[in-house]
C-alpha atoms as a PDB file:
ATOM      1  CA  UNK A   1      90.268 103.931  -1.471  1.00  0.00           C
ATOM      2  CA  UNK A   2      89.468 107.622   0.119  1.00  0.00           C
ATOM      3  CA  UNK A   3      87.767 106.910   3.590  1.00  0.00           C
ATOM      4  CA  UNK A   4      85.631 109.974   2.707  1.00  0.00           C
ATOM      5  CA  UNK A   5      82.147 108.671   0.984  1.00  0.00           C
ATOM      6  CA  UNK A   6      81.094 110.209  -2.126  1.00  0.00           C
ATOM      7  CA  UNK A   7      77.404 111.845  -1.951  1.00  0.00           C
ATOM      8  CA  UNK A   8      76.596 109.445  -5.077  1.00  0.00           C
ATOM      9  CA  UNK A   9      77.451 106.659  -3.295  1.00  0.00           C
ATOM     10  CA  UNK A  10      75.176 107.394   0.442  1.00  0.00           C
ATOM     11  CA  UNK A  11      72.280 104.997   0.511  1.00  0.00           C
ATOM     12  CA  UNK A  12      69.609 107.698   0.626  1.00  0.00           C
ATOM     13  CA  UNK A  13      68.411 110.805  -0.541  1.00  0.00           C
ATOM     14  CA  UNK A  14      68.154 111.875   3.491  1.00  0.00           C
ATOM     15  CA  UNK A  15      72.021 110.095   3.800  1.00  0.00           C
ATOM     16  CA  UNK A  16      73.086 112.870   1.049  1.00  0.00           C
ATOM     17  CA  UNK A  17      71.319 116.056   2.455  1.00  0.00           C
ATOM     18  CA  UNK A  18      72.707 115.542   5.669  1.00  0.00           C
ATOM     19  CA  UNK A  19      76.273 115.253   4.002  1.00  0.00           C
ATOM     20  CA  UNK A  20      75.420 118.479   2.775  1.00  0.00           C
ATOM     21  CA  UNK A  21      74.015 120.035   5.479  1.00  0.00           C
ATOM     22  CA  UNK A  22      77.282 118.952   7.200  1.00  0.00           C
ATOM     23  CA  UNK A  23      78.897 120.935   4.578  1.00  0.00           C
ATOM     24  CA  UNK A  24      76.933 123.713   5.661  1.00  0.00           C
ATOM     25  CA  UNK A  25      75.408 123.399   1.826  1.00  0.00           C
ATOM     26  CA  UNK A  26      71.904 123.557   2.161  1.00  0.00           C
ATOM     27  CA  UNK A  27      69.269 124.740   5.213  1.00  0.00           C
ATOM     28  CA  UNK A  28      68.081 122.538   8.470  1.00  0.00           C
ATOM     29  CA  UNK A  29      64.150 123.151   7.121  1.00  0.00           C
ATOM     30  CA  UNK A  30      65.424 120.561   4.046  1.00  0.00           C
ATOM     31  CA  UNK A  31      66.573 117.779   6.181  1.00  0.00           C
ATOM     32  CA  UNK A  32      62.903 118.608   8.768  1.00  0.00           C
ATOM     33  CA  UNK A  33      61.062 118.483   5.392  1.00  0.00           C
ATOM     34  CA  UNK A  34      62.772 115.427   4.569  1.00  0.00           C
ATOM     35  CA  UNK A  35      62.140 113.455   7.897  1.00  0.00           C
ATOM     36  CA  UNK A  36      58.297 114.518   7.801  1.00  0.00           C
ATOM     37  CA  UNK A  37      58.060 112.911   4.720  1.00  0.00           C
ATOM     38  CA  UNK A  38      59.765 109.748   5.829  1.00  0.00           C
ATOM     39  CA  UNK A  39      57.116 106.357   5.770  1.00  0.00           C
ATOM     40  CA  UNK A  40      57.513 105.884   9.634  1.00  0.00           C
ATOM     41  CA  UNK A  41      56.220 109.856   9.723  1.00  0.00           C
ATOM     42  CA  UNK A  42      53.202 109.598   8.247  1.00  0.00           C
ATOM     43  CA  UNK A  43      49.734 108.789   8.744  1.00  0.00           C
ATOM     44  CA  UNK A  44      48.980 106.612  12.077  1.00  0.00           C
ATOM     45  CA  UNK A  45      52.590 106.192  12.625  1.00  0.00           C
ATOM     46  CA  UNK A  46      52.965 110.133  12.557  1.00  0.00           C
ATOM     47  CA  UNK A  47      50.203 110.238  15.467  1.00  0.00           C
ATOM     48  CA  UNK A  48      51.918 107.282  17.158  1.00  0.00           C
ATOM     49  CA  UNK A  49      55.232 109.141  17.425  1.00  0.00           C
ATOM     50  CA  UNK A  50      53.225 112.341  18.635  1.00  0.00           C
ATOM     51  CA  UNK A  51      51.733 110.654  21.376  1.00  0.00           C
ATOM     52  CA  UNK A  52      55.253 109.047  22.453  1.00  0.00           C
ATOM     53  CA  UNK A  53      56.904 112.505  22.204  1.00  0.00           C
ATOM     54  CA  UNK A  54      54.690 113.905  24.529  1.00  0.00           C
ATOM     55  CA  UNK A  55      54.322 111.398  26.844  1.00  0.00           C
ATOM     56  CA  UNK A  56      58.519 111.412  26.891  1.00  0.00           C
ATOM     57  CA  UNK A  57      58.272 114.916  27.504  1.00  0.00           C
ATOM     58  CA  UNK A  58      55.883 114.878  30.442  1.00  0.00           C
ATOM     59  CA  UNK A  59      58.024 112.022  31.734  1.00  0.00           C
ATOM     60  CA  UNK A  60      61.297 113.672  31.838  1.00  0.00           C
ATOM     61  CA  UNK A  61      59.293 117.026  33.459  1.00  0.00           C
ATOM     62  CA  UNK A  62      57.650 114.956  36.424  1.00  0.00           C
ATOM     63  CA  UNK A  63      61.335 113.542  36.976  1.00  0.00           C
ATOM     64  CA  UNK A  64      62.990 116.961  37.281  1.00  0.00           C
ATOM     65  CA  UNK A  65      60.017 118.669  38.774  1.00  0.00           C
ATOM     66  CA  UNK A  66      60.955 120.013  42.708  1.00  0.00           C
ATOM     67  CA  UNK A  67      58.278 119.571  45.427  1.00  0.00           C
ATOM     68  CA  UNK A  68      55.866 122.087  46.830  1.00  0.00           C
ATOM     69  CA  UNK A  69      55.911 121.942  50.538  1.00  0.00           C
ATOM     70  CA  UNK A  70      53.582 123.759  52.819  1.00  0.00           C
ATOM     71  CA  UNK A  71      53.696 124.553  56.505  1.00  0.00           C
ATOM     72  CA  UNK A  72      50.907 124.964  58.790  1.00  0.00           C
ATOM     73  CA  UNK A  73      50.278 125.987  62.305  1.00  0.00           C
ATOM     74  CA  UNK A  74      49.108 128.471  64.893  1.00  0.00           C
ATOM     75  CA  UNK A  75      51.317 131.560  65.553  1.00  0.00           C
ATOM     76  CA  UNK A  76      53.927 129.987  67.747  1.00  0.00           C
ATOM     77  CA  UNK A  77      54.359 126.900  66.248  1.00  0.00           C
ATOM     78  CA  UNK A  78      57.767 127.013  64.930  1.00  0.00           C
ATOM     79  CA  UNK A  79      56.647 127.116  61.048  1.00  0.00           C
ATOM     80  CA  UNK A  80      59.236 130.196  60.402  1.00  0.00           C
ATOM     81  CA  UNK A  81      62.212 128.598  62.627  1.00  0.00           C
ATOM     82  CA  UNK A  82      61.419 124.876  60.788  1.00  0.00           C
ATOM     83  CA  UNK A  83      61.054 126.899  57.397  1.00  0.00           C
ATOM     84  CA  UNK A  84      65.166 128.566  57.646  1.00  0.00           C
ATOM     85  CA  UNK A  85      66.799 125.514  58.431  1.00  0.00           C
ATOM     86  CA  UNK A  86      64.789 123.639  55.731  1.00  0.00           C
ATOM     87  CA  UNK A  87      65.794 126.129  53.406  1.00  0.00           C
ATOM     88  CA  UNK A  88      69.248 126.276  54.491  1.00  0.00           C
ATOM     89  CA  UNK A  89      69.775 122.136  54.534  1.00  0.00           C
ATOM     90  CA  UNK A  90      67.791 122.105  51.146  1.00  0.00           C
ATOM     91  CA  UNK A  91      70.201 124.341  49.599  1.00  0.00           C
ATOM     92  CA  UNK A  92      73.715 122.812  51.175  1.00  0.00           C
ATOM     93  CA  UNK A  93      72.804 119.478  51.309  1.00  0.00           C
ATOM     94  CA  UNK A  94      70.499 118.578  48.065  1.00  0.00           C
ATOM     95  CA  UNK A  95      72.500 121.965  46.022  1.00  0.00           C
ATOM     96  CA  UNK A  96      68.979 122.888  45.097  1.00  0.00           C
ATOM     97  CA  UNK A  97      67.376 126.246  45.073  1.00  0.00           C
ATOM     98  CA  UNK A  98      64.572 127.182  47.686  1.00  0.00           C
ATOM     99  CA  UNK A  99      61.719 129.793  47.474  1.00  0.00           C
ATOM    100  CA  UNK A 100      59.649 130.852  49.833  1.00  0.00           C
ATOM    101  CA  UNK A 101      56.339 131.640  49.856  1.00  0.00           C
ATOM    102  CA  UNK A 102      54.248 133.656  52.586  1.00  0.00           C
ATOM    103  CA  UNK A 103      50.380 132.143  52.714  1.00  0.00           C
ATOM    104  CA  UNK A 104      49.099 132.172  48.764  1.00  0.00           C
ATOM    105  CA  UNK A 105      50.986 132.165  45.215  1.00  0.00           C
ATOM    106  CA  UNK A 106      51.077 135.794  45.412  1.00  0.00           C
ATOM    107  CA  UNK A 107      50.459 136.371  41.684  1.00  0.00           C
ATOM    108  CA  UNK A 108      48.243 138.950  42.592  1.00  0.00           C
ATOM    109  CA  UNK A 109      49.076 141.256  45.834  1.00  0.00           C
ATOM    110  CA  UNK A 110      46.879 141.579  48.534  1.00  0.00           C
ATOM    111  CA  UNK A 111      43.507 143.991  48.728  1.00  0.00           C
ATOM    112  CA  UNK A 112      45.011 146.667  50.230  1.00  0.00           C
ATOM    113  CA  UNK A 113      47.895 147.012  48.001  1.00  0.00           C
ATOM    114  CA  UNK A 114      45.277 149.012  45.400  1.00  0.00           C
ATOM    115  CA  UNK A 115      44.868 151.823  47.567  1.00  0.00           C
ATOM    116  CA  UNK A 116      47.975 151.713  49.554  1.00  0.00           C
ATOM    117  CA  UNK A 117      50.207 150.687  47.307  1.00  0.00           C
ATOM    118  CA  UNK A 118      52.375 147.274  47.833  1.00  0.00           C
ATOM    119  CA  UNK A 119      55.100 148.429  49.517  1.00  0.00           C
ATOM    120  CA  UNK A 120      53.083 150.404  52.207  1.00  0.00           C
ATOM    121  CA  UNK A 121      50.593 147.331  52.355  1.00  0.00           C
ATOM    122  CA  UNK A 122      52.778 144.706  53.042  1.00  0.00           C
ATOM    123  CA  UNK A 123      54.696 146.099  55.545  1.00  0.00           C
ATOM    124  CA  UNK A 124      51.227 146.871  57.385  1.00  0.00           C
ATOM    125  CA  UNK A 125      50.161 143.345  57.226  1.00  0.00           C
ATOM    126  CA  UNK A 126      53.271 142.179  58.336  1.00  0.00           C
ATOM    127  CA  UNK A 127      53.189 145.004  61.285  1.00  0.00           C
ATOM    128  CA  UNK A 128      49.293 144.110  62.470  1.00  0.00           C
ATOM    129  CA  UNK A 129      48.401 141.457  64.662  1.00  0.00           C
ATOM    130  CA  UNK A 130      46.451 138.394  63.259  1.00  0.00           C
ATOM    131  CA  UNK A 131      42.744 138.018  63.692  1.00  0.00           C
ATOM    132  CA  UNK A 132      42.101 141.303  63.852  1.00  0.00           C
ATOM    133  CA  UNK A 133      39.522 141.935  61.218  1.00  0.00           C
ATOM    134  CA  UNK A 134      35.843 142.585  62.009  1.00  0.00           C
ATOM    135  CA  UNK A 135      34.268 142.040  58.796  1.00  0.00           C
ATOM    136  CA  UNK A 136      31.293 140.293  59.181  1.00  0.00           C
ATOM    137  CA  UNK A 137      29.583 141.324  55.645  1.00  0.00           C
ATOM    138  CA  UNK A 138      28.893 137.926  53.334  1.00  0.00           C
ATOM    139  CA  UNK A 139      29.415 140.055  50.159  1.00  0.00           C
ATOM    140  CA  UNK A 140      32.408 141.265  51.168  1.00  0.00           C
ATOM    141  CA  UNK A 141      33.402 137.972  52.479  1.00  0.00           C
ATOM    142  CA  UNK A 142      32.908 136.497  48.978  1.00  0.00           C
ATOM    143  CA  UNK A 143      34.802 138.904  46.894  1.00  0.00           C
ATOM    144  CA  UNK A 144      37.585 138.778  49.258  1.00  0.00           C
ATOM    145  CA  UNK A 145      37.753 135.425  49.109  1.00  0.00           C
ATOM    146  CA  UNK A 146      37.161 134.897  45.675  1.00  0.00           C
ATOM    147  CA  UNK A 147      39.887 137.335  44.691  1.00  0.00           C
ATOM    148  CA  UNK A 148      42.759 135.076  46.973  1.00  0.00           C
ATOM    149  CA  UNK A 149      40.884 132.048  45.827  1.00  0.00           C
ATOM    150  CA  UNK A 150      41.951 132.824  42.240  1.00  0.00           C
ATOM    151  CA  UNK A 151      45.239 133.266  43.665  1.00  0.00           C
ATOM    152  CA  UNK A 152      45.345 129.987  44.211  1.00  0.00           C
ATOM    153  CA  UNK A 153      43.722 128.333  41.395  1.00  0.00           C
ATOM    154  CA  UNK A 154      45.821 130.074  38.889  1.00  0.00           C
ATOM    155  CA  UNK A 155      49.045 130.626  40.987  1.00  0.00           C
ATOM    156  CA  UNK A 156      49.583 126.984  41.543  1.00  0.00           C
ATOM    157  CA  UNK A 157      50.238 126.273  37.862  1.00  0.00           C
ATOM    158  CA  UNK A 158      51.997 129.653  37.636  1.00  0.00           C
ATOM    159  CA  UNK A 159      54.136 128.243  40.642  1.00  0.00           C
ATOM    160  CA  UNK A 160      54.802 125.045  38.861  1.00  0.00           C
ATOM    161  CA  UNK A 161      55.512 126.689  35.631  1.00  0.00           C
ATOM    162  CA  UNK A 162      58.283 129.000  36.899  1.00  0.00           C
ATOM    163  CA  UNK A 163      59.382 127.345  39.893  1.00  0.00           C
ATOM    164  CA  UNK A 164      59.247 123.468  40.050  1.00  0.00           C
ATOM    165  CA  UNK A 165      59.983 122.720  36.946  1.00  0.00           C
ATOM    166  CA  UNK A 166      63.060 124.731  36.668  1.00  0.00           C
ATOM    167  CA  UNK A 167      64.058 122.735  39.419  1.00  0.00           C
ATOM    168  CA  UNK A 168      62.905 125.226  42.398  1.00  0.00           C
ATOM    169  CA  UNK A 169      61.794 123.707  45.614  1.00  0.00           C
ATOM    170  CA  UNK A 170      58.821 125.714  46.907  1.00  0.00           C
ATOM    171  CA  UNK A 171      58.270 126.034  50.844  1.00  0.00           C
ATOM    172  CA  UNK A 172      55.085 127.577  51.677  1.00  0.00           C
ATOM    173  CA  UNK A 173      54.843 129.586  55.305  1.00  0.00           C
ATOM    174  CA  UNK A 174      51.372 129.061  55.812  1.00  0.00           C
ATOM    175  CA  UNK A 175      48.602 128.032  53.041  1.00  0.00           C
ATOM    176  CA  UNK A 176      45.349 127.394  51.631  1.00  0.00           C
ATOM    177  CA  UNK A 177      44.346 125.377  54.738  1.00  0.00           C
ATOM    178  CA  UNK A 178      44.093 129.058  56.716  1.00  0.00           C
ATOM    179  CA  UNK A 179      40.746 129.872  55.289  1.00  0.00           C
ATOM    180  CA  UNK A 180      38.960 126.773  55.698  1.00  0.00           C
ATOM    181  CA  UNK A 181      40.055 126.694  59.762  1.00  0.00           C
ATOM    182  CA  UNK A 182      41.357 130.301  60.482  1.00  0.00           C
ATOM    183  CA  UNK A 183      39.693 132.486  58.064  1.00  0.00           C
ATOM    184  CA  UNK A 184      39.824 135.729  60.951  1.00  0.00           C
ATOM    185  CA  UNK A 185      43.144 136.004  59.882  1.00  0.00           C
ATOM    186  CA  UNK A 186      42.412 136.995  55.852  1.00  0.00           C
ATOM    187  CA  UNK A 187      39.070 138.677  58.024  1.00  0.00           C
ATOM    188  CA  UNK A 188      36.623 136.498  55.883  1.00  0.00           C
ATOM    189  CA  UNK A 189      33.055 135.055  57.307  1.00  0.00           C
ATOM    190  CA  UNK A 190      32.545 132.086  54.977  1.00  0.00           C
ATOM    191  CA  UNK A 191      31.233 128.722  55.741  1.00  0.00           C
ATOM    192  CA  UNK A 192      34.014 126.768  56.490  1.00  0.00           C
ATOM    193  CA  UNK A 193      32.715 123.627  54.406  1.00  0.00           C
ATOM    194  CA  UNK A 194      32.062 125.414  51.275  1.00  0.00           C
ATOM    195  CA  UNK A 195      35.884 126.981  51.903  1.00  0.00           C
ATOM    196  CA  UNK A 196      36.898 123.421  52.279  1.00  0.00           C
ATOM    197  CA  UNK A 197      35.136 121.964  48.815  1.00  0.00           C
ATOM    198  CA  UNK A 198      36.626 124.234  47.285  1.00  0.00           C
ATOM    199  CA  UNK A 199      39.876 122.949  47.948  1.00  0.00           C
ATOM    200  CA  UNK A 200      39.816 119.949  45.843  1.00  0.00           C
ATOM    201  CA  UNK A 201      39.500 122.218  42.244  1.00  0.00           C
ATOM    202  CA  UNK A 202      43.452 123.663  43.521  1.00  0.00           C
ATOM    203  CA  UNK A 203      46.415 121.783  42.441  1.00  0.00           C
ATOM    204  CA  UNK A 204      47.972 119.485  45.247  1.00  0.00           C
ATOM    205  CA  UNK A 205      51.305 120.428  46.796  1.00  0.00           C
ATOM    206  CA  UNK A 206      53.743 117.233  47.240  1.00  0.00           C
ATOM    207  CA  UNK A 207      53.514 117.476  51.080  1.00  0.00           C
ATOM    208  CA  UNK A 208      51.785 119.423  53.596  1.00  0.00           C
ATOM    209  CA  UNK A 209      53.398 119.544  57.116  1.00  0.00           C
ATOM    210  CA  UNK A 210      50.626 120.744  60.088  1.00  0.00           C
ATOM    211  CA  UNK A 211      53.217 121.562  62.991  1.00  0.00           C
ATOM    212  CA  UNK A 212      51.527 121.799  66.759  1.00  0.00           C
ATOM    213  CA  UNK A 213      52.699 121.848  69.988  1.00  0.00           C
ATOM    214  CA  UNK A 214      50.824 122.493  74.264  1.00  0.00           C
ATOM    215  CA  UNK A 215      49.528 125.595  74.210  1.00  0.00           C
ATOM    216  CA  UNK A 216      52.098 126.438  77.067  1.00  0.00           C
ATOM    217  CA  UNK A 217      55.153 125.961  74.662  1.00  0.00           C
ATOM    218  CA  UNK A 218      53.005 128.170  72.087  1.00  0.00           C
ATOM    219  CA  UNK A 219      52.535 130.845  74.711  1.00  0.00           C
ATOM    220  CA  UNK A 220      56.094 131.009  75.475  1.00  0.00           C
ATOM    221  CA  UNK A 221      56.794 131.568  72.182  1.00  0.00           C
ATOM    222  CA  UNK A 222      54.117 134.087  70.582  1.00  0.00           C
ATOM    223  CA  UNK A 223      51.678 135.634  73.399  1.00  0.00           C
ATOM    224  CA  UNK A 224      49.127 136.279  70.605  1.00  0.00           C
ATOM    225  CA  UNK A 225      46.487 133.733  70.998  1.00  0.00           C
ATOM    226  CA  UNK A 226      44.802 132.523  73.916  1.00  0.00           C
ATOM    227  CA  UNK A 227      44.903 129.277  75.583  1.00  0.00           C
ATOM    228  CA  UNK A 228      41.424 128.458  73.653  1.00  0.00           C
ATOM    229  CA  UNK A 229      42.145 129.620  70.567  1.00  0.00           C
ATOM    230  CA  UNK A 230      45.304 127.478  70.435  1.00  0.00           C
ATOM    231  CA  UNK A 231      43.364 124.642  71.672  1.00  0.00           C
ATOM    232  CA  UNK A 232      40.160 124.942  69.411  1.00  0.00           C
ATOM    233  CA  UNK A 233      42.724 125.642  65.973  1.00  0.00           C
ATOM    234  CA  UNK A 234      44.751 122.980  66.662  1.00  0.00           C
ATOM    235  CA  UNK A 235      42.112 120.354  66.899  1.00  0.00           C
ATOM    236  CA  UNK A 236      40.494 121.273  63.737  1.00  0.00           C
ATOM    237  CA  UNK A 237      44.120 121.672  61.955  1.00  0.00           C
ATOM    238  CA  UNK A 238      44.964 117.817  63.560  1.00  0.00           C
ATOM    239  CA  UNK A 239      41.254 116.348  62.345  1.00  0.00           C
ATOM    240  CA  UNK A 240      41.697 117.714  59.090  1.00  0.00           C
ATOM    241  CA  UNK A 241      45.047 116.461  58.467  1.00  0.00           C
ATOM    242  CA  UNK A 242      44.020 113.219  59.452  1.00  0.00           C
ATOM    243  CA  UNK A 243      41.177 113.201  57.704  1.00  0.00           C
ATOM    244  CA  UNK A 244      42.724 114.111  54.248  1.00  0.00           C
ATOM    245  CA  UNK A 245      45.436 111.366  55.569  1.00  0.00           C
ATOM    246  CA  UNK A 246      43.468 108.482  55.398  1.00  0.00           C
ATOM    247  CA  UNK A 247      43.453 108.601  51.786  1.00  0.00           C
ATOM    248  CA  UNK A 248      46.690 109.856  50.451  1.00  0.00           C
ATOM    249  CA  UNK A 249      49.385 110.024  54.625  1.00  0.00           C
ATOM    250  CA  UNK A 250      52.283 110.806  52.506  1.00  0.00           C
ATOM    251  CA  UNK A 251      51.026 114.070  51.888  1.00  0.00           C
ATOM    252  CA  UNK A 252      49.471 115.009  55.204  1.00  0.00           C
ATOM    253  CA  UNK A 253      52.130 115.009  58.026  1.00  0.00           C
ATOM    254  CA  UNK A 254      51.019 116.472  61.446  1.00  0.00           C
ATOM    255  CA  UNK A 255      54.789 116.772  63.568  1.00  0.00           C
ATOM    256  CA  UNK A 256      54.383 117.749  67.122  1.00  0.00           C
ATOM    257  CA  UNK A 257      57.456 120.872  66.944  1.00  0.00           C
ATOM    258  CA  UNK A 258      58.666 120.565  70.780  1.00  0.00           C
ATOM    259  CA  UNK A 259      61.973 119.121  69.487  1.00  0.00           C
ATOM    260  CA  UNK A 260      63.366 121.022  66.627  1.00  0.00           C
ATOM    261  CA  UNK A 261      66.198 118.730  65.792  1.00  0.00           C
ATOM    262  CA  UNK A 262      63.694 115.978  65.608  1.00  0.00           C
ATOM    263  CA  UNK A 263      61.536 118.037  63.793  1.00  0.00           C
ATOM    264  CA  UNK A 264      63.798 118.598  61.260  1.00  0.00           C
ATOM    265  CA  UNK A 265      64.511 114.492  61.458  1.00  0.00           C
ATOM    266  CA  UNK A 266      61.492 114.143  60.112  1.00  0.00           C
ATOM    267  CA  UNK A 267      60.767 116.891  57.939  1.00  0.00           C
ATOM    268  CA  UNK A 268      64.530 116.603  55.862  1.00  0.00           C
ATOM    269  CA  UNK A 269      63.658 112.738  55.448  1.00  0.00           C
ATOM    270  CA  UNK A 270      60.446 113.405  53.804  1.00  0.00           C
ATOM    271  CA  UNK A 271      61.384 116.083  51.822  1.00  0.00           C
ATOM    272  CA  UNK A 272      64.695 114.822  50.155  1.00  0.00           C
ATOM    273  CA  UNK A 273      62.503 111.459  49.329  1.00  0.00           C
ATOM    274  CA  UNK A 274      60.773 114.091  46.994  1.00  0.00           C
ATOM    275  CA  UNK A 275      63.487 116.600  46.146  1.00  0.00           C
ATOM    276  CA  UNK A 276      66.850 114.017  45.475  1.00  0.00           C
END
């Protein structure tokens, strides 16, 4: 006997379309229509399998998903220096893409961009010194923030949508944690605690990283805050990190950046935990 099977002779009617469709006889929407009418493919059962397919598919997405990582600190801190060679191990040792991010999502450009255009803005920020803003208006405070605060609370997903989930690791230079303890710097005059509230409507990164070191080391890096300054911003950066540690530490790491090889120690061991 032939060891090719007769269509007569397949057990079922689904048996003999695929034959056919193998034969390139009939179309793919006969064999869909024939599975949807299937027993285990209909009424609770169909809503059984729905619910499984989904949660399979937001399964295999939270295993392939890259982490978020974000980098705070005063100017001087090391968060740029720490930030390259993170990037650079990330993408030799784990073979995974890096982005990086400066501050916010960035799906919308900053204020000035409308009237200076982005190009021409940018490179002013990024020419300025920080804390140099004298706005002291509560209206204008609001809108400003309100208008990054969006940012955030829409960029996240957008960030997680087109980045981690394609696999992406995301390395933020600076981030949401700015406005509640260094708002000068975006020059908003907001209540820090309302600023801070806020916070918990945004969508988590994986890990946060607060990097510090003496205010003498800072100085001899970046002359652009005071002795004060460095000392008041890095208390409040260190309490708050602590304080949002005592519920979830794996997320809140405060390194002390004097050493940068065993800065990176510690950084590159938390991060490929997430990214392998």
């Amino acid at each position: 006997m032939s060891g090719n099977k007769s269509d007569d002779n397949l057990n079922t009617a689904l048996d003999r379309k695929l034959r056919r469709y193998y034969r390139n006889q009939i179309a793919s929407h006969s064999i869909s229509n024939e599975i949807k009418n299937l027993p285990d493919n209909s009424g609770i059962r169909k809503l059984v399998n729905i619910i499984a397919y989904g949660a399979d598919v937001i399964r295999r997405l939270r295993n392939r998903t890259a982490p978020v990582v974000t980098f705070s600190g005063v100017d001087g801190a090391g968060k740029s220096t720490v930030i390259e060679n993170l990037r650079t191990r990330i993408e030799k040792q784990l073979r995974k893409p890096v982005v990086v991010l400066r501050h916010r999502p960035s799906l919308f450009p900053i204020l000035s961009a409308y009237t200076k255009g982005k190009v021409a803005a940018e490179r002013a920020a990024a020419e300025s010194l920080p804390r140099q803003g004298k706005n002291t208006s509560l209206l204008s405070s609001l809108v400003r923030f309100g208008y990054y605060y969006l940012d955030y609370l829409i960029g996240q997903w957008y960030v997680w949508v087109r980045y981690s989930i394609r696999g992406h690791v995301v390395l933020y230079d600076r981030y949401y944690f700015d406005f509640i303890h260094d708002s000068r710097r975006s020059n908003i005059d907001l209540p820090s605690g309302m600023i801070r509230w806020l916070y918990a409507l945004i969508r988590k990164p994986d890990i946060n990283f607060f990097l510090f070191a003496s205010p003498e080391i800072i100085r001899a890096r970046k002359q652009e805050l005071d002795v004060p300054t460095i000392q008041q911003l890095t208390e409040q950066y260190r309490t708050f990190f602590q304080q949002l540690g005592k519920h979830d530490a794996d997320k809140y790491v405060t390194v002390e950046n004097t050493d940068l090889a065993m800065t990176m120690k510690i950084i590159m061991g938390r991060v490929t935990r997430l990214a392998a």
